[in-house]
Structure formats: structure tokens, C-alpha cells
Protein backbone atom coordinates (compact mmCIF):
# COMPACT_ATOMS: atom_id res chain seq x y z
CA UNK A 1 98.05 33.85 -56.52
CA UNK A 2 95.20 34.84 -58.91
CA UNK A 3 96.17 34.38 -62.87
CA UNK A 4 96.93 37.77 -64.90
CA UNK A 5 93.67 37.72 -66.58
CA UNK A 6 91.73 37.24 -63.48
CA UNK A 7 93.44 40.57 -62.02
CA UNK A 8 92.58 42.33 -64.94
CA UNK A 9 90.00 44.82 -65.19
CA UNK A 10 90.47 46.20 -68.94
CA UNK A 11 89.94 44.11 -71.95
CA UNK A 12 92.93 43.76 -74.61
CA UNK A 13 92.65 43.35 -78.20
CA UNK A 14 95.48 42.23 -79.95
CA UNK A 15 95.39 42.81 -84.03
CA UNK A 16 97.82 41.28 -86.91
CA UNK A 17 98.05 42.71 -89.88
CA UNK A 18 98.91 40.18 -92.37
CA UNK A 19 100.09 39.28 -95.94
CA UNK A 20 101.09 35.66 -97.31
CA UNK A 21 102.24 35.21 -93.82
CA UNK A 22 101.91 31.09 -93.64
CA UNK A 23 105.73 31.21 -92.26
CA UNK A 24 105.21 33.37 -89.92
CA UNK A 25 101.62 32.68 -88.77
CA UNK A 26 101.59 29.46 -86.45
CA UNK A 27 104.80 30.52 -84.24
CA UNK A 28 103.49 33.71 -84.03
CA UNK A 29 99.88 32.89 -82.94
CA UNK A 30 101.28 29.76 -81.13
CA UNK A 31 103.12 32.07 -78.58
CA UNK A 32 99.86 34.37 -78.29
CA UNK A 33 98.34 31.38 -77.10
CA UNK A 34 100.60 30.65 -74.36
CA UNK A 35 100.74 34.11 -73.46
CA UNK A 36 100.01 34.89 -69.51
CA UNK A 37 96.99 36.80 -70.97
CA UNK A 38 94.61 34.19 -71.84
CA UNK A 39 91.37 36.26 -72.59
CA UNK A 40 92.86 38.59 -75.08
CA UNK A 41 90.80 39.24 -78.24
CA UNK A 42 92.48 38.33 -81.44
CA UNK A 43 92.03 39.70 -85.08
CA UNK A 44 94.03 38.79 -88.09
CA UNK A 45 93.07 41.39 -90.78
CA UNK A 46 94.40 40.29 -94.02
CA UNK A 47 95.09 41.47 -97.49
CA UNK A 48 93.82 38.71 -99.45
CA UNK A 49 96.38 36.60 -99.10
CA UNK A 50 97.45 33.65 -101.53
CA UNK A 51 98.96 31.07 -99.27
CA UNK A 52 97.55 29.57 -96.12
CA UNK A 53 97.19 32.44 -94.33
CA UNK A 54 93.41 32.78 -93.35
CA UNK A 55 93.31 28.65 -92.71
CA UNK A 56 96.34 28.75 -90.19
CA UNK A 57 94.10 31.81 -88.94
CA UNK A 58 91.18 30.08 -88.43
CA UNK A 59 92.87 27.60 -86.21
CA UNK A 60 92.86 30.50 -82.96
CA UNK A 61 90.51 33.23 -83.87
CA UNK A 62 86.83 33.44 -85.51
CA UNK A 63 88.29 37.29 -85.73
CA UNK A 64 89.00 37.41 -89.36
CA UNK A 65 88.84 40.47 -91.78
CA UNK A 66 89.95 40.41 -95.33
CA UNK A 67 90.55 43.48 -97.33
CA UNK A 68 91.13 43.86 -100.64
CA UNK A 69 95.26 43.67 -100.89
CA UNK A 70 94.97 47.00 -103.09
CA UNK A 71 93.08 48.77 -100.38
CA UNK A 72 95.99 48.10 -97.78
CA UNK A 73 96.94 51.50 -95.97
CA UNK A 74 99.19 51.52 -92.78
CA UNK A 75 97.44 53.64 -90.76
CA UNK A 76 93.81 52.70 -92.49
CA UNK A 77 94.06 49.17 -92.32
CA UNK A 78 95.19 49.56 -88.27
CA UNK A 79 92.01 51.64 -87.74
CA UNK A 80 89.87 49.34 -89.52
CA UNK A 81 90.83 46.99 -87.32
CA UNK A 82 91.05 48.79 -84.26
CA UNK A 83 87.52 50.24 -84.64
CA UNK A 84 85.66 46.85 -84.69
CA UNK A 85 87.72 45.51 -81.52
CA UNK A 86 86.10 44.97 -78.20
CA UNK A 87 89.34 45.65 -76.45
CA UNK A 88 90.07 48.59 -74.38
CA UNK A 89 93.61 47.87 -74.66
CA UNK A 90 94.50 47.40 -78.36
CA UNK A 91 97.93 45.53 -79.38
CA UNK A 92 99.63 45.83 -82.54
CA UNK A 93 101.65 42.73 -83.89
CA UNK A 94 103.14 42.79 -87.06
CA UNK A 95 103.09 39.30 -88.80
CA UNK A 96 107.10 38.94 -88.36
CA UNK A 97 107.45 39.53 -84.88
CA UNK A 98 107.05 36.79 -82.47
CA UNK A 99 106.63 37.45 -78.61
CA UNK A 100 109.96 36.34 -76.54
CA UNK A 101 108.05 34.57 -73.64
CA UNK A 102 104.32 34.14 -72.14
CA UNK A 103 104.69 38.00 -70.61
CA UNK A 104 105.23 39.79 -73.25
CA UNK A 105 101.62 40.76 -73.87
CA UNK A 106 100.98 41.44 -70.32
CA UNK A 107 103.71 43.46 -69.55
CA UNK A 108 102.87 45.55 -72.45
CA UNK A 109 98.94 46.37 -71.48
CA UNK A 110 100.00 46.61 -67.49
CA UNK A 111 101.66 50.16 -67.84
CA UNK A 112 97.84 51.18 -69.21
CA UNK A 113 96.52 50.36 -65.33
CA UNK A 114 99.01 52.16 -63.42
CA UNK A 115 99.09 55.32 -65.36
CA UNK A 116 95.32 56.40 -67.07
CA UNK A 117 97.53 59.00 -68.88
CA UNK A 118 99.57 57.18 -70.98
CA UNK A 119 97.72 56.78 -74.29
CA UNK A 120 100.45 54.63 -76.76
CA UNK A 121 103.37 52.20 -75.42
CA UNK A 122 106.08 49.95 -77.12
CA UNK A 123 107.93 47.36 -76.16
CA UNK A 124 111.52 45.97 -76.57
CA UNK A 125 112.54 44.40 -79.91
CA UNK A 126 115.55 42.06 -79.81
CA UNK A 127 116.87 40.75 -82.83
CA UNK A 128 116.87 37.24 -84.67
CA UNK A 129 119.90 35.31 -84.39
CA UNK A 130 120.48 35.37 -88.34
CA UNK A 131 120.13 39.37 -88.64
CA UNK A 132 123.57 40.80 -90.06
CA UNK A 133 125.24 43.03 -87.60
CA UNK A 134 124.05 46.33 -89.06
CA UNK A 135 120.18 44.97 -88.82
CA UNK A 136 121.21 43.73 -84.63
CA UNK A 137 122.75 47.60 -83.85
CA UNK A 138 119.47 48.94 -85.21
CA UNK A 139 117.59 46.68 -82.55
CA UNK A 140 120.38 47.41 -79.84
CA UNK A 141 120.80 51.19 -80.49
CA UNK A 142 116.43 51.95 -80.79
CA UNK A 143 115.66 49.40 -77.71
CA UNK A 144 117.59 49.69 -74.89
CA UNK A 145 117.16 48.69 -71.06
CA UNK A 146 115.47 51.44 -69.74
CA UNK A 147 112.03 52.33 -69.25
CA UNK A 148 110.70 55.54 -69.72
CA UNK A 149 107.91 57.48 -69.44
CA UNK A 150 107.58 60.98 -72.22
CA UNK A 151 105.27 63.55 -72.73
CA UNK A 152 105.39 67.08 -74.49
CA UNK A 153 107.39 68.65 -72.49
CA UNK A 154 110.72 66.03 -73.57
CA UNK A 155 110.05 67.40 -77.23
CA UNK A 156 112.90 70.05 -76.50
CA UNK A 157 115.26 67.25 -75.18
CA UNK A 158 114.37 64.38 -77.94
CA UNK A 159 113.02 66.34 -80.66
CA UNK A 160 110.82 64.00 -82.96
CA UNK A 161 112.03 60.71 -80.77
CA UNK A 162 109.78 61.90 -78.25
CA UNK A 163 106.60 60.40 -80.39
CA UNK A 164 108.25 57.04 -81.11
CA UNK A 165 106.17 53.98 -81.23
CA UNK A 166 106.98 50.96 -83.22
CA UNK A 167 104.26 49.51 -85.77
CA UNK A 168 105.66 46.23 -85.15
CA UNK A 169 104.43 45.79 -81.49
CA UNK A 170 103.11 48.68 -79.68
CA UNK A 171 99.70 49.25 -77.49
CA UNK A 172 97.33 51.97 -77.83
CA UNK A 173 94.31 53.43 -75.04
CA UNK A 174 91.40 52.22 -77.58
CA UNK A 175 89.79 55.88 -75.82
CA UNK A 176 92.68 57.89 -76.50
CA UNK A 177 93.34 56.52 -80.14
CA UNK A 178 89.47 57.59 -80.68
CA UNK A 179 90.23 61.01 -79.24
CA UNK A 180 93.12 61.82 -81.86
CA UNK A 181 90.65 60.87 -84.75
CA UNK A 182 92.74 56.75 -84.98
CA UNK A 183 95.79 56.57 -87.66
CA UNK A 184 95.82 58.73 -90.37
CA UNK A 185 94.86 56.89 -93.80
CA UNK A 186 97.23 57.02 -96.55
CA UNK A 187 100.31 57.48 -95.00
CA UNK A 188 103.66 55.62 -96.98
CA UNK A 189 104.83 54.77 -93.01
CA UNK A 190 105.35 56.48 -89.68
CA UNK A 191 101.34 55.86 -88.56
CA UNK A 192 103.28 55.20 -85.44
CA UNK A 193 105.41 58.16 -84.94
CA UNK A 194 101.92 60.43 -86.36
CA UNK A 195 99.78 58.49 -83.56
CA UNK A 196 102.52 59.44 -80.90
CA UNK A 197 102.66 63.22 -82.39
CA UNK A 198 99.00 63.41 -81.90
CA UNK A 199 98.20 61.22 -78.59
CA UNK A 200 101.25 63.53 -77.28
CA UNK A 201 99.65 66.71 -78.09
CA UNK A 202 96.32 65.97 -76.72
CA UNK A 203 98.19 65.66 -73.45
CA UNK A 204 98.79 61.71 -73.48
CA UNK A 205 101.95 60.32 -72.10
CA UNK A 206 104.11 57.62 -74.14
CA UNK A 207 105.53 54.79 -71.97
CA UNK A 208 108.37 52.44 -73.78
CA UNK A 209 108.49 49.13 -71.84
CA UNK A 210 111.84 46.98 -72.22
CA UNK A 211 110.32 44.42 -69.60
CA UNK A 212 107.92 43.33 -73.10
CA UNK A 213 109.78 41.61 -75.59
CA UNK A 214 109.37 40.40 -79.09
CA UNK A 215 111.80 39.20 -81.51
CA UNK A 216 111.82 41.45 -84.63
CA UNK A 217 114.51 42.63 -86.82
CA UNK A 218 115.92 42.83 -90.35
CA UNK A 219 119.13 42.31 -92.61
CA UNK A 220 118.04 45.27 -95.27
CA UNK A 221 120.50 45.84 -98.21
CA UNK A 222 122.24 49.17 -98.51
CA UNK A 223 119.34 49.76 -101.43
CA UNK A 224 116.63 48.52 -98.94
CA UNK A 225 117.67 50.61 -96.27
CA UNK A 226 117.95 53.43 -99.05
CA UNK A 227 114.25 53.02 -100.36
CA UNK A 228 113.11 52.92 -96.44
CA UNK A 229 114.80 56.10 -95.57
CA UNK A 230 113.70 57.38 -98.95
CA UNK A 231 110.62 56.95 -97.74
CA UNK A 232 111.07 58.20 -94.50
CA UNK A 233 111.73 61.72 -96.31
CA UNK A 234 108.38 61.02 -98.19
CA UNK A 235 106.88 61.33 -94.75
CA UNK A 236 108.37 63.59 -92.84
CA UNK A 237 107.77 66.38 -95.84
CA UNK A 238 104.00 65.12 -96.28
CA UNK A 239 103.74 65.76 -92.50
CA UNK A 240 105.68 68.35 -91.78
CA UNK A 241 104.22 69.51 -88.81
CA UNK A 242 105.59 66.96 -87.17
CA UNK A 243 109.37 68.25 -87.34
CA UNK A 244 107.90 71.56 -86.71
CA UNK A 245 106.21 70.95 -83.55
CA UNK A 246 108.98 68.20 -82.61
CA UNK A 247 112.43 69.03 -84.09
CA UNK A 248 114.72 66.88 -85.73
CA UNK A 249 116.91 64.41 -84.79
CA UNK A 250 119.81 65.00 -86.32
CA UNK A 251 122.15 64.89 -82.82
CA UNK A 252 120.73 61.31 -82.40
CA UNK A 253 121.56 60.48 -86.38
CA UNK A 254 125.01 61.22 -85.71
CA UNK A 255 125.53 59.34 -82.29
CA UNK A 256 123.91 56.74 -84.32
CA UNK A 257 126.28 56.49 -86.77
CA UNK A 258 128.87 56.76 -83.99
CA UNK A 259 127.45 54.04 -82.29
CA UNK A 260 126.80 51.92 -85.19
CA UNK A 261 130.93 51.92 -86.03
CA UNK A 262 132.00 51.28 -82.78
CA UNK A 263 129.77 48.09 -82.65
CA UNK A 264 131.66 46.82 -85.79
CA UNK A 265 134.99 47.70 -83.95
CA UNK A 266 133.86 45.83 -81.33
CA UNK A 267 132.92 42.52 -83.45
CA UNK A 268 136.11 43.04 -85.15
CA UNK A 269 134.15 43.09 -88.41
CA UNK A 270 136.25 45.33 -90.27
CA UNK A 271 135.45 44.34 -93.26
CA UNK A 272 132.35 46.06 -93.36
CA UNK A 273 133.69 49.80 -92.52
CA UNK A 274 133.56 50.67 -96.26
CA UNK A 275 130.25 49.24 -96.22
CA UNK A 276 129.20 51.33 -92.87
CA UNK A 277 130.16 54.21 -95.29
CA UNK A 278 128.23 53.30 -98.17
CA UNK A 279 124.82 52.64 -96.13
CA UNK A 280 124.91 55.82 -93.92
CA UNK A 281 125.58 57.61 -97.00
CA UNK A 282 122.77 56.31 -99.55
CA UNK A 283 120.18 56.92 -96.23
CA UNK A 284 121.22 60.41 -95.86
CA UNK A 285 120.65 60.64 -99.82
CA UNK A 286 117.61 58.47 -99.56
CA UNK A 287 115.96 60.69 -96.76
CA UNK A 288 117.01 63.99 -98.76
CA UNK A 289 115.49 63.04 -102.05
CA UNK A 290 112.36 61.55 -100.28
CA UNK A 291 112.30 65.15 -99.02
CA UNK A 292 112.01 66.57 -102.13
CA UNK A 293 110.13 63.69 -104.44
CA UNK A 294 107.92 66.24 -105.67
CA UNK A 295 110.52 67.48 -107.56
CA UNK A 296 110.89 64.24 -109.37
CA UNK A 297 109.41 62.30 -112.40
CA UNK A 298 106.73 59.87 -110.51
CA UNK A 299 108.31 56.76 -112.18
CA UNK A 300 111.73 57.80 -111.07
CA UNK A 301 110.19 58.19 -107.39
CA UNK A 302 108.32 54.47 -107.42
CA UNK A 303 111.92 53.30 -108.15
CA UNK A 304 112.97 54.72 -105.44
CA UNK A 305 110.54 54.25 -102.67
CA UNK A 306 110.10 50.61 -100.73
CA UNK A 307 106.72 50.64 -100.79
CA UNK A 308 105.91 51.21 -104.66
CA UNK A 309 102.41 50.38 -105.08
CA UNK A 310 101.61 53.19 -102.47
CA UNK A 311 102.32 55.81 -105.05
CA UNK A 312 99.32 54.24 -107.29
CA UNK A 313 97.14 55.76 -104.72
CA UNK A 314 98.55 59.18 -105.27
């Protein structure tokens, strides 16, 4: 039976964003190696590190782009990237996600061949083992079983969900990405959801694949999840036309939190209901006043947001 990469007809980038990411670095690339996909361009792009980032680096790519860490920008940096890649395919890894066996790059760019109109897919993210039970519902609730395909026409059914993507492993048509004019530049977060608003509205299809895997998750605080959702808000009223177009998703905020309290009723971790209160609480409060940080003192809002030095841009 011919090899993956002998069956292939498009070329696949694959491009990590990274930061001081020596602990993450050699599992991560380790598994790229051993991936099914054995021609697969790789590019770290880095933002000036200080650890042994670019030498771990330089151990599996020649590929290697350093930036300036002040001139970092989520969707810039991605498009920087994505612009000098020779891949027709291009794969987006963040630095702490780590594929879950040798297909998970393959099953990711396959969906691309059978369908010319899908433009952006995302794959399944399944949690690490150590990730408190409020970070593993997150994984569980966003990432389910089923595959899907979505275009405009869902937007009535799943409001802004319909442009979900995931900047921590996702795949992009290189041709479609140059079509919607790449990731926006300056954007807090969300150059995900704003590439799915856009690849959807040129007529592009979204495909989520649960048969690619990586492990990726986190154990935020109530305050982290707080400055995240604060700056959720921060996004969602700098591009407003995307809840215009899309909707909210208020319905599937509250069948989250549903959701989220049954799975602690079914660990039998009752000890953290008040805390279940507490952190839906401070992200509703989080997302409002990200929603209207233009009304407040720019110090106060750099407290508040997760990603602070982004506001020094501003």
C-alpha cells in the first residue's frame, strides 16, 4: 500500500509559533517527525526567545524566522509565516499542543482533497491528564465526536460557532487564506474565529475533524479565565460585524454552563459548585466589561486583559 505522502498530491506546511518554548519544543517536533506525513514543510517562527528555543529548532527544520518579541501579533505573526510557506496546505500548531499519534497531521490536510470547498479545518483537542476538571469540560464540551461540515447557511442555527477554528491546531487552503486578504493584524485573539467569518463569507466551507487529535488544554484560574473572556469582549466589540453577520451564542453559553455542572455532579466534585459559580460569573463580567473597555481608564483595562502588552500597541 503506497505511504500517505506518496498519495499526496498537495504540499503541507506546518508553522509553530513560538516563545521560550524549550519544554515544549522536542516532544512537540519529535511527534511531527513521526507523523504519517513525512514531507511536510516545517517553520518555527519565533519571538526572540531566551531559552533554547531556536537550537532545539534547528535540530528538524532550516525553517526558522525570528521576530522581534514586541512585534508579535496573532493574526500578523500567522501571516508572516504563512506567506513565505511553500505549502498548499498550511497547519497551525501552537507550541503547547502535541499531536496524539502519527495521523494526526494527515487526517487534518485529507478533508482539503475530498472537498476543494472547504477553506479552514480543526481538529479534536483532548486534554492533558493534569488539567483540573473545569479546564477537561472545556476540551470535552468544544470537541466532541462528530464531524461536521458548515457553511453560511448554519449561521442561523449556530450563530457565531459557525466560524470556529482553533489557533491551537487548525489547517487553512493557503489559496483561500490569500483570497480573504490572510489574518487580520492586530487583533488581541479570535484570528481564528475572524479567518472562519471571512473564508465563510467568501463562500468557503469549514470542516471540524475529530478523527485529528492533539493534546491541548489548560487549568486557568477564575482570574485567568476572567482576563481571557475579558478579552474576548475586547474582540467581539472591535469586530463587531462578526456578531452582526453571525449572532451570538448565548443559547450555547447557557447549555454550557449546564453542561459544565453536570460534569462536576458526575465526578462527585462537589466541592467546586461554589467555585462553578464564581468562574461563570467573573466571565460573564469579564466578557461585559471587555465589551465596553473604551469606557475605561487604559491602565485599569491592561489590568484586566490577559494579554497586556497588546494594549501598548494601541
Amino acid at each position: 500500500m503506497p505511504t500517505y505522502a506518496k498519495r499526496r498530491l498537495m504540499k503541507i506546511s506546518i508553522i509553530i509559533p513560538t516563545y521560550n518554548a524549550e519544554n515544549y519544543l522536542p516532544s512537540l517536533l519529535e511527534k511531527l517527525k513521526n507523523q504519517t506525513v513525512k514531507d511536510a514543510e516545517i517553520i518555527v517562527i519565533d519571538s526572540s526567545s531566551k531559552d533554547k528555543t531556536i537550537d532545539i529548532a534547528k535540530k528538524y527544520t532550516n525553517k526558522i524566522i525570528v521576530i522581534p518579541k514586541e512585534e508579535f501579533d496573532h493574526g500578523g505573526t500567522r501571516t508572516k509565516a504563512a506567506k513565505l510557506s511553500s505549502g498548499d496546505i498550511v497547519v497551525f500548531l501552537t507550541q503547547d499542543a502535541l499531536p496524539y499519534d502519527e495521523y494526526s497531521i494527515e487526517n487534518i490536510v485529507k478533508v482539503f482533497e475530498k472537498d476543494e470547498s472547504i477553506g479552514g479545518a480543526y481538529g479534536k483537542q483532548v486534554s492533558y491528564e493534569k488539567t483540573h476538571l473545569f479546564g477537561k469540560h472545556l476540551r470535552e464540551f468544544n470537541y466532541q465526536d462528530e464531524a461536521y461540515i458548515r457553511s453560511i447557511e448554519d449561521a442561523p442555527l449556530y450563530g457565531i460557532k459557525t466560524a470556529f477554528l482553533s489557533n491551537s491546531f487548525s489547517a487553512y487552503r493557503k489559496k483561500a487564506l490569500q483570497e480573504i486578504g490572510w489574518f487580520k493584524d492586530n487583533l488581541i485573539l479570535g484570528e481564528d474565529t475572524y479567518a472562519g467569518a471571512k473564508l465563510l463569507l467568501k463562500g468557503y466551507k469549514i470542516a471540524y475533524v475529530p478523527q485529528a487529535k492533539v493534546y491541548h488544554s489548560h487549568s486557568y484560574s477564575v482570574f485567568e479565565e476572567f482576563k481571557r473572556y475579558f478579552d474576548i469582549g475586547v474582540f467581539h466589540k472591535k469586530e463587531h460585524w462578526i456578531i452582526e453577520l453571525f449572532g451570538k451564542a448565548e443559547g450555547e453559553g447557557i447549555r454550557y454552563i449546564k453542561s459544565e455542572l453536570k460534569y462536576i455532579l458526575n465526578h462527585r466534585a462537589y466541592h467546586l459548585i461554589p467555585e462553578w459559580f464564581v468562574r461563570n460569573a467573573m466571565k460573564y463580567i469579564g466578557y461585559k466589561l471587555g465589551q465596553n473597555y473604551d469606557k475605561l481608564p487604559k491602565w485599569l483595562v491592561k489590568k484586566l486583559s490577559m494579554h497586556q502588552s497588546w494594549w501598548d500597541k494601541c
